[in-house]
N, C-alpha and C. Protein backbone atom coordinates (compact mmCIF):
# COMPACT_ATOMS: atom_id res chain seq x y z
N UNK A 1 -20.49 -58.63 -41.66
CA UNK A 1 -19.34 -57.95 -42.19
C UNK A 1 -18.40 -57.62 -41.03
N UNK A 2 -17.09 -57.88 -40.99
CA UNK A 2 -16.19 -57.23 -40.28
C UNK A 2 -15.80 -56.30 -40.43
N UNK A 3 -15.51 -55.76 -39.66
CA UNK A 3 -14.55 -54.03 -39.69
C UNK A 3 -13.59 -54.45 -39.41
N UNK A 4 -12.23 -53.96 -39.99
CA UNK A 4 -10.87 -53.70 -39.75
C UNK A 4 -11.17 -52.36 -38.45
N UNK A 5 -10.09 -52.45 -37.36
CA UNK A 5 -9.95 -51.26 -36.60
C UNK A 5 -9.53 -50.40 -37.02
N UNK A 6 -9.13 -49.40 -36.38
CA UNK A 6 -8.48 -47.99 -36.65
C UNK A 6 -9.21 -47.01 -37.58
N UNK A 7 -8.63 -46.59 -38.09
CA UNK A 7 -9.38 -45.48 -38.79
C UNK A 7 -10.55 -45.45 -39.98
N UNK A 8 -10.02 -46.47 -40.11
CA UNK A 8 -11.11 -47.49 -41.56
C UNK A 8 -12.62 -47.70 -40.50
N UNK A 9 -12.47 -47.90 -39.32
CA UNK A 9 -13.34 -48.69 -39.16
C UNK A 9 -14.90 -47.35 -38.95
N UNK A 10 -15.69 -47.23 -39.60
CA UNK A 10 -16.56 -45.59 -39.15
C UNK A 10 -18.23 -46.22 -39.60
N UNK A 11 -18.56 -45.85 -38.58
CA UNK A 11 -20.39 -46.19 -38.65
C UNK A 11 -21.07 -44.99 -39.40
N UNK A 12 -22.05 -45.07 -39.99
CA UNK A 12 -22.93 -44.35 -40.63
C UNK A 12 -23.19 -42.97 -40.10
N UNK A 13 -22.72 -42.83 -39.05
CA UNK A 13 -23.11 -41.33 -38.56
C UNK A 13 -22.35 -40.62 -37.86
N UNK A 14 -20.52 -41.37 -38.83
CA UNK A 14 -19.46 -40.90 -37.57
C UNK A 14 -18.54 -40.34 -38.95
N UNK A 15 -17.78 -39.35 -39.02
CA UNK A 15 -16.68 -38.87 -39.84
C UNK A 15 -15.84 -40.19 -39.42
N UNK A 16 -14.94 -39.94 -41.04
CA UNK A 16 -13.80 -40.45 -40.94
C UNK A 16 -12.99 -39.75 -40.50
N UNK A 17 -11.76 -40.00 -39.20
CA UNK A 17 -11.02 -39.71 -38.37
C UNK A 17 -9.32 -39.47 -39.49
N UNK A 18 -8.53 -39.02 -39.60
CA UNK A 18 -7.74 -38.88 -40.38
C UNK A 18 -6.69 -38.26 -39.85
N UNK A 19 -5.09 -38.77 -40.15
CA UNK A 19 -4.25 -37.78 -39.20
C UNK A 19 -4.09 -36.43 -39.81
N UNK A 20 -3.37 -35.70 -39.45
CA UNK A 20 -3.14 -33.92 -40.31
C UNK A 20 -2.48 -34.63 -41.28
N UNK A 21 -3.05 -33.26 -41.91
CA UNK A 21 -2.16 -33.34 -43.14
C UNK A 21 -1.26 -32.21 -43.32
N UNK A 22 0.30 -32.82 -43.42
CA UNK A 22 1.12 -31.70 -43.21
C UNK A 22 0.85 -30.91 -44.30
N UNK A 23 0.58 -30.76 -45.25
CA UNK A 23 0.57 -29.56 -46.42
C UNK A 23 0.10 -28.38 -45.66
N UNK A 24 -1.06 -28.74 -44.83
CA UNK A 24 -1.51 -27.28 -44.20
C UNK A 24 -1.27 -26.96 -43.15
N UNK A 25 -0.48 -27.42 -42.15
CA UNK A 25 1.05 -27.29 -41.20
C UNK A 25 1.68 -26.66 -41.45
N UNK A 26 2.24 -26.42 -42.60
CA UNK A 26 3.71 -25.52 -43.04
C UNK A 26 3.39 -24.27 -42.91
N UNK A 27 2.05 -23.83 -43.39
CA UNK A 27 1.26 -22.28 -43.03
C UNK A 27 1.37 -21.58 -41.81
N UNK A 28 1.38 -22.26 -40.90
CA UNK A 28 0.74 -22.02 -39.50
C UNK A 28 2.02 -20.77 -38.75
N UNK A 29 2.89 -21.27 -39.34
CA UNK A 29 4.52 -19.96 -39.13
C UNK A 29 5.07 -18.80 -40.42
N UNK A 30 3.61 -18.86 -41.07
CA UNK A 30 3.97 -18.00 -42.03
C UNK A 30 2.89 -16.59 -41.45
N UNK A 31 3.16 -15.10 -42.79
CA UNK A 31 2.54 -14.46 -42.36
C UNK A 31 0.91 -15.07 -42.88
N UNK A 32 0.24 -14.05 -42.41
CA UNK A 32 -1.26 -14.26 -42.87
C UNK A 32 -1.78 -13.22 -44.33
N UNK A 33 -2.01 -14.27 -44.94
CA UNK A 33 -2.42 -13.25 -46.21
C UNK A 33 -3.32 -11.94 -46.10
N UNK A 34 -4.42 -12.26 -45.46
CA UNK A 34 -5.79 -10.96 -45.44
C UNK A 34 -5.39 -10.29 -44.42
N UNK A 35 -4.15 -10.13 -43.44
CA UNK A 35 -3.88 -9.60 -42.69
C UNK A 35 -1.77 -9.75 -42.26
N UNK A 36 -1.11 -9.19 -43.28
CA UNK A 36 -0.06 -9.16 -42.78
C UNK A 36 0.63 -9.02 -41.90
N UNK A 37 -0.34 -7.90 -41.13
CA UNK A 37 0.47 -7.17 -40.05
C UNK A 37 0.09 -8.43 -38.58
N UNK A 38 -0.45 -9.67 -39.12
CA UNK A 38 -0.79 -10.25 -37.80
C UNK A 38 -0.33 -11.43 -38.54
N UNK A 39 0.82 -11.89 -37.82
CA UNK A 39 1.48 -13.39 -37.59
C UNK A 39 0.61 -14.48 -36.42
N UNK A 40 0.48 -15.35 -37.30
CA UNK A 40 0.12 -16.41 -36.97
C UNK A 40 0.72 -17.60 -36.06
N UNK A 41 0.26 -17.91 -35.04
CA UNK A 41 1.19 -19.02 -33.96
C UNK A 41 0.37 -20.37 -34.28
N UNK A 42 0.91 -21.08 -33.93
CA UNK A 42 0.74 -22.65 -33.64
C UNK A 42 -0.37 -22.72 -32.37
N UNK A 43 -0.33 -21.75 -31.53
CA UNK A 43 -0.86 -21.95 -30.33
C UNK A 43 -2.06 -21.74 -30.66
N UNK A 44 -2.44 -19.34 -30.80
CA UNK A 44 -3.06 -18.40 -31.16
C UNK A 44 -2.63 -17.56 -31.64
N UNK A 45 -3.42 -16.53 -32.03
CA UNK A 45 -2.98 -15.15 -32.70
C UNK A 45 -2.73 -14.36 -31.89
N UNK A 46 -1.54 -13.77 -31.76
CA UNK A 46 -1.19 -12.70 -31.19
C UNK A 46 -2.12 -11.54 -30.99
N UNK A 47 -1.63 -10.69 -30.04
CA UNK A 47 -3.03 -9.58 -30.04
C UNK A 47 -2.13 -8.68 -30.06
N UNK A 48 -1.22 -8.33 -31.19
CA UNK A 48 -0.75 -7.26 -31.05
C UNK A 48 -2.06 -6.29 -32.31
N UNK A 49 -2.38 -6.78 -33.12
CA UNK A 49 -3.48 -6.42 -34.05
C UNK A 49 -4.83 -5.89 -33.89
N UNK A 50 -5.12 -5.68 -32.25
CA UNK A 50 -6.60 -5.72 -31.72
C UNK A 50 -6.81 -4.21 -31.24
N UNK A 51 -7.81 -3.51 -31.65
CA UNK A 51 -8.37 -2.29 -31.41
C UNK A 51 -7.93 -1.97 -29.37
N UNK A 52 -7.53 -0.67 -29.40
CA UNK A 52 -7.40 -0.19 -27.88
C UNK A 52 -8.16 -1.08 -26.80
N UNK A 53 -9.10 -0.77 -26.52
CA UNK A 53 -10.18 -1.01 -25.78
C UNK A 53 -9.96 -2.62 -25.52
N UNK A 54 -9.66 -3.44 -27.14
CA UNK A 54 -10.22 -4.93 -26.30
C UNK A 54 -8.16 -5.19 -25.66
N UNK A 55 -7.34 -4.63 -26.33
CA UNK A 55 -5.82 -4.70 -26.03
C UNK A 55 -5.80 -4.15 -24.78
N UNK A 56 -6.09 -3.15 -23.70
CA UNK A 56 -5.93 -3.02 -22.75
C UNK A 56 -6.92 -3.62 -21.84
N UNK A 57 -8.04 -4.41 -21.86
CA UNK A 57 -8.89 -5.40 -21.53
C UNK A 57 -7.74 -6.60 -20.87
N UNK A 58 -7.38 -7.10 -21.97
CA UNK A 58 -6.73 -8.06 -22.49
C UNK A 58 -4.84 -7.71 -21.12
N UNK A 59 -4.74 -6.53 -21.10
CA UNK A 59 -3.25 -6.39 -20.12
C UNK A 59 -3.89 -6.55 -18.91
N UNK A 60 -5.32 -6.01 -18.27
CA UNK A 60 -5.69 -5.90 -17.25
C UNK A 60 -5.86 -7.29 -16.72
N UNK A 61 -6.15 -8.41 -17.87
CA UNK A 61 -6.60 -9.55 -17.29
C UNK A 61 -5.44 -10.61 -17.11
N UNK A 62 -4.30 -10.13 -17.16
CA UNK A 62 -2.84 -10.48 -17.25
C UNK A 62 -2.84 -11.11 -16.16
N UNK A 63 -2.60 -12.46 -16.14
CA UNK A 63 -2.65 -12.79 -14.82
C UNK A 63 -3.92 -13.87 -14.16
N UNK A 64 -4.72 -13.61 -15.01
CA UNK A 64 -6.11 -14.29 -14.40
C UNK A 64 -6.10 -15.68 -15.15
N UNK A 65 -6.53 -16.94 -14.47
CA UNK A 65 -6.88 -18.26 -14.73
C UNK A 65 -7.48 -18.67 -15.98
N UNK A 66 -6.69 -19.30 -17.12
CA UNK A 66 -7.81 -20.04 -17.92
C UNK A 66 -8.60 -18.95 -19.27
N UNK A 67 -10.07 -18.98 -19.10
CA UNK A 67 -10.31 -18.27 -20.13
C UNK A 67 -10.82 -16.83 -19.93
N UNK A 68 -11.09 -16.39 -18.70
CA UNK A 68 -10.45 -14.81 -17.89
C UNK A 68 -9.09 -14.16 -18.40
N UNK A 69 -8.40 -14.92 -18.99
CA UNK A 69 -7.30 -14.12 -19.48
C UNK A 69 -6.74 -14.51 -20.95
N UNK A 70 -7.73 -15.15 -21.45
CA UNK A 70 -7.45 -15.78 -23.05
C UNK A 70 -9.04 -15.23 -23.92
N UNK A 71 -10.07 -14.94 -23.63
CA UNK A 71 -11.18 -14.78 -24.43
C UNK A 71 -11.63 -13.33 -23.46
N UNK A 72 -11.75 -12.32 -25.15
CA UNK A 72 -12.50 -11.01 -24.34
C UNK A 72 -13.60 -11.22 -23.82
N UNK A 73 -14.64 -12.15 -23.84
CA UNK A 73 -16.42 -12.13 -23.70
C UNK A 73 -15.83 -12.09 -21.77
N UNK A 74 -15.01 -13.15 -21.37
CA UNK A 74 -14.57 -13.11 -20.22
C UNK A 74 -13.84 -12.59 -19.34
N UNK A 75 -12.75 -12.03 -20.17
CA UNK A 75 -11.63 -11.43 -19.46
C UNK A 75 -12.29 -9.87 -19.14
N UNK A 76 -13.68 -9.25 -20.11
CA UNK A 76 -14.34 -8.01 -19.99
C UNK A 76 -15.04 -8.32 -18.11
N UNK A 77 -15.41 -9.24 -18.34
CA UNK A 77 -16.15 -9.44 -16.74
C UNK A 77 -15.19 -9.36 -16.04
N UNK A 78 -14.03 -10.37 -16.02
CA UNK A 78 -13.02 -10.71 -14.93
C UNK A 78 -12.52 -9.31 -14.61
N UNK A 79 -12.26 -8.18 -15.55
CA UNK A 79 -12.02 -7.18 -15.16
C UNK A 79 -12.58 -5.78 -14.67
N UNK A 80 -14.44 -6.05 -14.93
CA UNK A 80 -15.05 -4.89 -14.19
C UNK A 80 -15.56 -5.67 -13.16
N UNK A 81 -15.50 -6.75 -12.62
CA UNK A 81 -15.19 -7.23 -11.25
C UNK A 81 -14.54 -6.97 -10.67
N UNK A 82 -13.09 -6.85 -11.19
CA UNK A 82 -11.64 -6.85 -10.40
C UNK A 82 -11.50 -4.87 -9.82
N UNK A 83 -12.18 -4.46 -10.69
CA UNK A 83 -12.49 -3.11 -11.18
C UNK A 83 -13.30 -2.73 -9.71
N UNK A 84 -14.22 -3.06 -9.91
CA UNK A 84 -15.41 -2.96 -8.90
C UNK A 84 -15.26 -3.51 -7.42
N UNK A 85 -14.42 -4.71 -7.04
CA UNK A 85 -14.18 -5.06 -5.88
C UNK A 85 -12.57 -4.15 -5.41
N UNK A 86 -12.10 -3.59 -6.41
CA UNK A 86 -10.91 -3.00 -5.92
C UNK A 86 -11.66 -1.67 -5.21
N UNK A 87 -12.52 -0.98 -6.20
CA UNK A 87 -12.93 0.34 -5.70
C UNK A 87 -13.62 0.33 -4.19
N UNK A 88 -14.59 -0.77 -4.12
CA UNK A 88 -15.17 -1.07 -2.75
C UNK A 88 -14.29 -1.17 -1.54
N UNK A 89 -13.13 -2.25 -2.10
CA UNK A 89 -12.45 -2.57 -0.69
C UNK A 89 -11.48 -1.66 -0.11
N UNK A 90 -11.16 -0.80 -1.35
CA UNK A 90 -10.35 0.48 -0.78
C UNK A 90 -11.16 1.25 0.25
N UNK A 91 -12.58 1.35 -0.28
CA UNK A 91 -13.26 2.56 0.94
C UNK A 91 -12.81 1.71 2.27
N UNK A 92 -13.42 -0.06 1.95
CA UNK A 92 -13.44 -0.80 3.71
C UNK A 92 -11.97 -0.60 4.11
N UNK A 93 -10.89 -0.93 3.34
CA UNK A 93 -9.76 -0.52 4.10
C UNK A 93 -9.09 0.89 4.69
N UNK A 94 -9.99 1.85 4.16
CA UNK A 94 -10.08 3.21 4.98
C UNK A 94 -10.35 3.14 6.86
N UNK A 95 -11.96 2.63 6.22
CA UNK A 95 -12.61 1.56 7.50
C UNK A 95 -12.21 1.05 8.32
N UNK A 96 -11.56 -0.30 7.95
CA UNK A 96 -10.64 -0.77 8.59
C UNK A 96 -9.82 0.02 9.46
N UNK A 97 -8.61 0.33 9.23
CA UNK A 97 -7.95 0.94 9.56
C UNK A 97 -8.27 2.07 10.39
N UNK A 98 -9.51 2.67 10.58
CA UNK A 98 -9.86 3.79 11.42
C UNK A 98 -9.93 3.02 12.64
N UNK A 99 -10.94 1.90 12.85
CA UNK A 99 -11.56 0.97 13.26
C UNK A 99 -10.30 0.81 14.15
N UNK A 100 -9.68 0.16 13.48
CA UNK A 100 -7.72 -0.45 14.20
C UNK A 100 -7.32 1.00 15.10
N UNK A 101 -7.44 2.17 14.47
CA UNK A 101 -6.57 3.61 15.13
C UNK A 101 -7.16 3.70 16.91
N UNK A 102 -8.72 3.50 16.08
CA UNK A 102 -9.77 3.84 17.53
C UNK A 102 -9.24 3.15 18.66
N UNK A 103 -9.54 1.59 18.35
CA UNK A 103 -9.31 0.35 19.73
C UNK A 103 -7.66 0.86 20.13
N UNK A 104 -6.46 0.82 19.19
CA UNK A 104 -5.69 1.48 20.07
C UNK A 104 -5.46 2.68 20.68
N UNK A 105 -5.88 3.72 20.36
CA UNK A 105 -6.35 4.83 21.45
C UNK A 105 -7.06 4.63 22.54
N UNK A 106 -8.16 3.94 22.58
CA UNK A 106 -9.10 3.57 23.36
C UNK A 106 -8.15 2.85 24.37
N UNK A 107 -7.31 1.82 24.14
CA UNK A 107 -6.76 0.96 25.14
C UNK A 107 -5.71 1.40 25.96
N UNK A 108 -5.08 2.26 24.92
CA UNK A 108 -3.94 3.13 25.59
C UNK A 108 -4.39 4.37 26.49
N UNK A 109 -5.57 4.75 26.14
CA UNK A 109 -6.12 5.99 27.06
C UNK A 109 -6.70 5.34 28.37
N UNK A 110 -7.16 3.88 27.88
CA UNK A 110 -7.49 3.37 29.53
C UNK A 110 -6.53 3.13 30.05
N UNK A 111 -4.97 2.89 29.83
CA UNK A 111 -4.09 2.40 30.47
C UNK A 111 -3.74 3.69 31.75
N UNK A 112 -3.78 4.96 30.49
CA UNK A 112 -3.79 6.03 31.41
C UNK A 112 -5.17 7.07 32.27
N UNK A 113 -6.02 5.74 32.60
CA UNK A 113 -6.73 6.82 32.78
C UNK A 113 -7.77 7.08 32.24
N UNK A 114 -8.41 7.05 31.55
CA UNK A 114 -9.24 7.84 30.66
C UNK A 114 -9.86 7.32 29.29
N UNK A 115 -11.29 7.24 29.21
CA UNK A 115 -11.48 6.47 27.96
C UNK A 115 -11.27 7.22 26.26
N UNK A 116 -11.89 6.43 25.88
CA UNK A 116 -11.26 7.12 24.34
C UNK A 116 -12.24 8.44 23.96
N UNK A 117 -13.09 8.55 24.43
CA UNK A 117 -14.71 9.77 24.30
C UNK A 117 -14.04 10.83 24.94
N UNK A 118 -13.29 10.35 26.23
CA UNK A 118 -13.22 11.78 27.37
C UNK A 118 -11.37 12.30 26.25
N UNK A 119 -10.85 11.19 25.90
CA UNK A 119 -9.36 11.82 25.29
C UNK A 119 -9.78 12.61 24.01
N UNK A 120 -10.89 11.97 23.14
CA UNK A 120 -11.06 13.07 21.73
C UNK A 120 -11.50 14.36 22.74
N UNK A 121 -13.00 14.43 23.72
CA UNK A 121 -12.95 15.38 24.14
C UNK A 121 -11.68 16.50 24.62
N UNK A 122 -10.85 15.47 25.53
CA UNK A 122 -10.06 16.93 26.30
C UNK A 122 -8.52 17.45 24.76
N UNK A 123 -8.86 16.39 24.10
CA UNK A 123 -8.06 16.78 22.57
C UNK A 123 -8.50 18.19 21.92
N UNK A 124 -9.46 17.81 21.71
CA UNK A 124 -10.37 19.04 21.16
C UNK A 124 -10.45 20.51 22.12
N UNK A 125 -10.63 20.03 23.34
CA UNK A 125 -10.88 21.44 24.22
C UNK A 125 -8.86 21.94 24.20
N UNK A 126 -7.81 21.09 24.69
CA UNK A 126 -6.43 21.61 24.49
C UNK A 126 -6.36 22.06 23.28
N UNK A 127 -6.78 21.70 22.26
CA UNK A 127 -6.29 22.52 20.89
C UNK A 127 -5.54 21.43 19.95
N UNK A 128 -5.16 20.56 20.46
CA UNK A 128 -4.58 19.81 19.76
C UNK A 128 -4.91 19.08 18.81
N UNK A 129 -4.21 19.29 17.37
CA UNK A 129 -5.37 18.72 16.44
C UNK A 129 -4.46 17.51 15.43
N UNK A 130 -4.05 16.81 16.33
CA UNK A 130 -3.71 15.76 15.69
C UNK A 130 -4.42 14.53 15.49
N UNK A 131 -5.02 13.65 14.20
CA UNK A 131 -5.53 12.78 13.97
C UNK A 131 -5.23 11.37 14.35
N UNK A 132 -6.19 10.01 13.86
CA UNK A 132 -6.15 8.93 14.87
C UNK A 132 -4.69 8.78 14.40
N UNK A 133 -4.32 8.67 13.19
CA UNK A 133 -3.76 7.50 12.46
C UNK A 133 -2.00 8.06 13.59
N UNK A 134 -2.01 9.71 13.39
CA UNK A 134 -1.00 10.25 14.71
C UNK A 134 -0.95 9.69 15.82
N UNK A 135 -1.78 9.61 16.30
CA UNK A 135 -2.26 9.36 17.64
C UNK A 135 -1.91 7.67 17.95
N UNK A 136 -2.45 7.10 16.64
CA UNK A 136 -2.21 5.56 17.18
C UNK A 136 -0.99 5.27 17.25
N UNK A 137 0.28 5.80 16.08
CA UNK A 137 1.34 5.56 15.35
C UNK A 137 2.24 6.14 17.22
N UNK A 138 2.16 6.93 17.47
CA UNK A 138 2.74 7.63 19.03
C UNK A 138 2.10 6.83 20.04
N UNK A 139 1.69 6.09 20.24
CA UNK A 139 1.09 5.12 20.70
C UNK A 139 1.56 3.56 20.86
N UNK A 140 2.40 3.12 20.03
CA UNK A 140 3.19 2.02 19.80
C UNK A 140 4.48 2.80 19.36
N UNK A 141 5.04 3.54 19.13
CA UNK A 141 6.07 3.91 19.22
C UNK A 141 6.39 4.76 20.22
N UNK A 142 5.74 5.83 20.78
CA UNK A 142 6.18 6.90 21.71
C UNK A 142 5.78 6.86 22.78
N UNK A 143 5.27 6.19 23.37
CA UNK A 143 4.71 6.06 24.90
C UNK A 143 4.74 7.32 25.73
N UNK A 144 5.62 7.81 26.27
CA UNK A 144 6.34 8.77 26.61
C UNK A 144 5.05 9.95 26.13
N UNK A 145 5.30 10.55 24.55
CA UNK A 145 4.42 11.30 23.78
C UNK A 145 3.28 11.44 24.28
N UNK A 146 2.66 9.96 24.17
CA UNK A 146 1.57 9.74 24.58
C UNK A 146 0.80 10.44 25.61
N UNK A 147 1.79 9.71 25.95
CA UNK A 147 1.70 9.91 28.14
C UNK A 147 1.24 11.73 28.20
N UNK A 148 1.88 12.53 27.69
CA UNK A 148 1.99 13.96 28.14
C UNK A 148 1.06 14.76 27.02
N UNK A 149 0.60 14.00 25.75
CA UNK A 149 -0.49 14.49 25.14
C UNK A 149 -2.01 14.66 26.03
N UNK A 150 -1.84 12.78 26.38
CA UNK A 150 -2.92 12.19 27.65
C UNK A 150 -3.05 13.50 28.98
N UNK A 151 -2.15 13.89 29.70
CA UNK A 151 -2.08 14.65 30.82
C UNK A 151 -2.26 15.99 29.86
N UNK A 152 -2.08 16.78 29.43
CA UNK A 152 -2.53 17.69 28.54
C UNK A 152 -4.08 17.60 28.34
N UNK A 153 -4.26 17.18 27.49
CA UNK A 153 -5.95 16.49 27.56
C UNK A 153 -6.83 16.81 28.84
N UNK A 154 -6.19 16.27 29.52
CA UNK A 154 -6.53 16.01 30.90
C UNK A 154 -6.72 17.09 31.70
N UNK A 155 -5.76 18.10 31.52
CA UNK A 155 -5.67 19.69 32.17
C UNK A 155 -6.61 19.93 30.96
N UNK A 156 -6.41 20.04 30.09
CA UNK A 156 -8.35 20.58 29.30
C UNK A 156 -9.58 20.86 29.41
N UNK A 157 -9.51 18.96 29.91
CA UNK A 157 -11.17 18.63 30.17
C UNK A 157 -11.29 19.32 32.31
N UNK A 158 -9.63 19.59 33.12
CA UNK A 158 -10.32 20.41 34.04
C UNK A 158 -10.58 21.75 34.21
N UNK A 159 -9.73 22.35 33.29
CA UNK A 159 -10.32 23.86 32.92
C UNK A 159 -11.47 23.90 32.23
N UNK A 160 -11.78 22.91 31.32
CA UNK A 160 -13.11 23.16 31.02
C UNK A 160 -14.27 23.13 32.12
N UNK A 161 -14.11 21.96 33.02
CA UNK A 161 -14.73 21.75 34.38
C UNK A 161 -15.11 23.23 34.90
N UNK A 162 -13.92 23.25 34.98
CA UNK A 162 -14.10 25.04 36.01
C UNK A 162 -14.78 26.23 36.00
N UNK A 163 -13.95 26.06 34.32
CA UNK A 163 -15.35 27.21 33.42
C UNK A 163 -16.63 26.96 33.66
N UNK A 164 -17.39 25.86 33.28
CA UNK A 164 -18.46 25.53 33.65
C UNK A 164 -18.66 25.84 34.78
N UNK A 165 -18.12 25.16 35.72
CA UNK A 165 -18.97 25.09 36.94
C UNK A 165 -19.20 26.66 37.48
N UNK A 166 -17.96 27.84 37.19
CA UNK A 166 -18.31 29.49 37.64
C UNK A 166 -19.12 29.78 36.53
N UNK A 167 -19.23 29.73 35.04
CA UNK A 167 -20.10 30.07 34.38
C UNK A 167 -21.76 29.36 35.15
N UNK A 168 -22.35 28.84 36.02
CA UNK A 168 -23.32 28.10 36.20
C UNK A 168 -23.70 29.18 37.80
N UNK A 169 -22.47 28.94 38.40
CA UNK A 169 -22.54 30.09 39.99
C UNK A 169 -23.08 31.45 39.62
């Protein structure tokens, strides 16, 4: 027996293939019967119709690749990931950034002199209670500042010297 090609042509364990049928096309831009308040697209269904929880799911994943931002089962992960690596990397960029304050104090206190252990020290004994992120920021901008915080410091850690050494006599 021959087969004609195309669509006629179907083996015992295959559907017949068929183009649309427009009758049920014309629907697809109308409202939806069992649910008025949700219009129907050609594409998908809008999510203006969807309970809190999966609708703000759904804004968070705004943005994400593929089916991370088209199906809740995924876009729920994509976002207590996004959730969870945001909260972490904020602490490391605290981190960070201390990390960054230190080495430039440290480099600038050797320039003048003095490492970064003996400058928190003679900081602390002058009174001066300004923090790294101060300290670094006057540091690339104020040189000068620097300079006379540093010598300050410095008269600190030798009055402290002194004390000691008559408190010991």
């Amino acid at each position: 027996m021959i087969c004609a090609p195309g669509p006629a042509a179907v083996g015992p364990h295959q559907r017949m293939r068929s183009r649309r049928s427009t009758r049920n096309n014309n629907s697809l831009n109308e409202v939806s019967r069992s649910n008025p308040g949700l219009k129907l697209n050609a594409k998908s269904y809008q999510r203006t119709g969807q309970p809190g929880a999966t609708q703000t799911c759904f804004k968070k994943a705004k943005g994400y690749r593929g089916r991370r931002s088209k199906l809740f089962r995924y876009a729920k992960d994509a976002t207590m990931k996004g959730q969870y690596w945001a909260y972490r990397d904020r602490k490391t960029r605290k981190r960070t950034f201390r990390y960054l304050w230190i080495q430039r104090l440290n480099a600038a206190a050797r320039a003048n002199g003095m490492t970064y252990s003996r400058l928190a020290e003679g900081l602390k004994a002058a009174g001066i209670g300004l923090d790294r992120k101060i300290l670094a920021d006057l540091v690339v901008s104020d040189t000068t500042a620097f300079k006379s915080i540093v010598e300050q410091a410095k008269r600190a850690l030798d009055d402290k010297a002194k004390a000691k050494g008559k408190k010991a006599a």
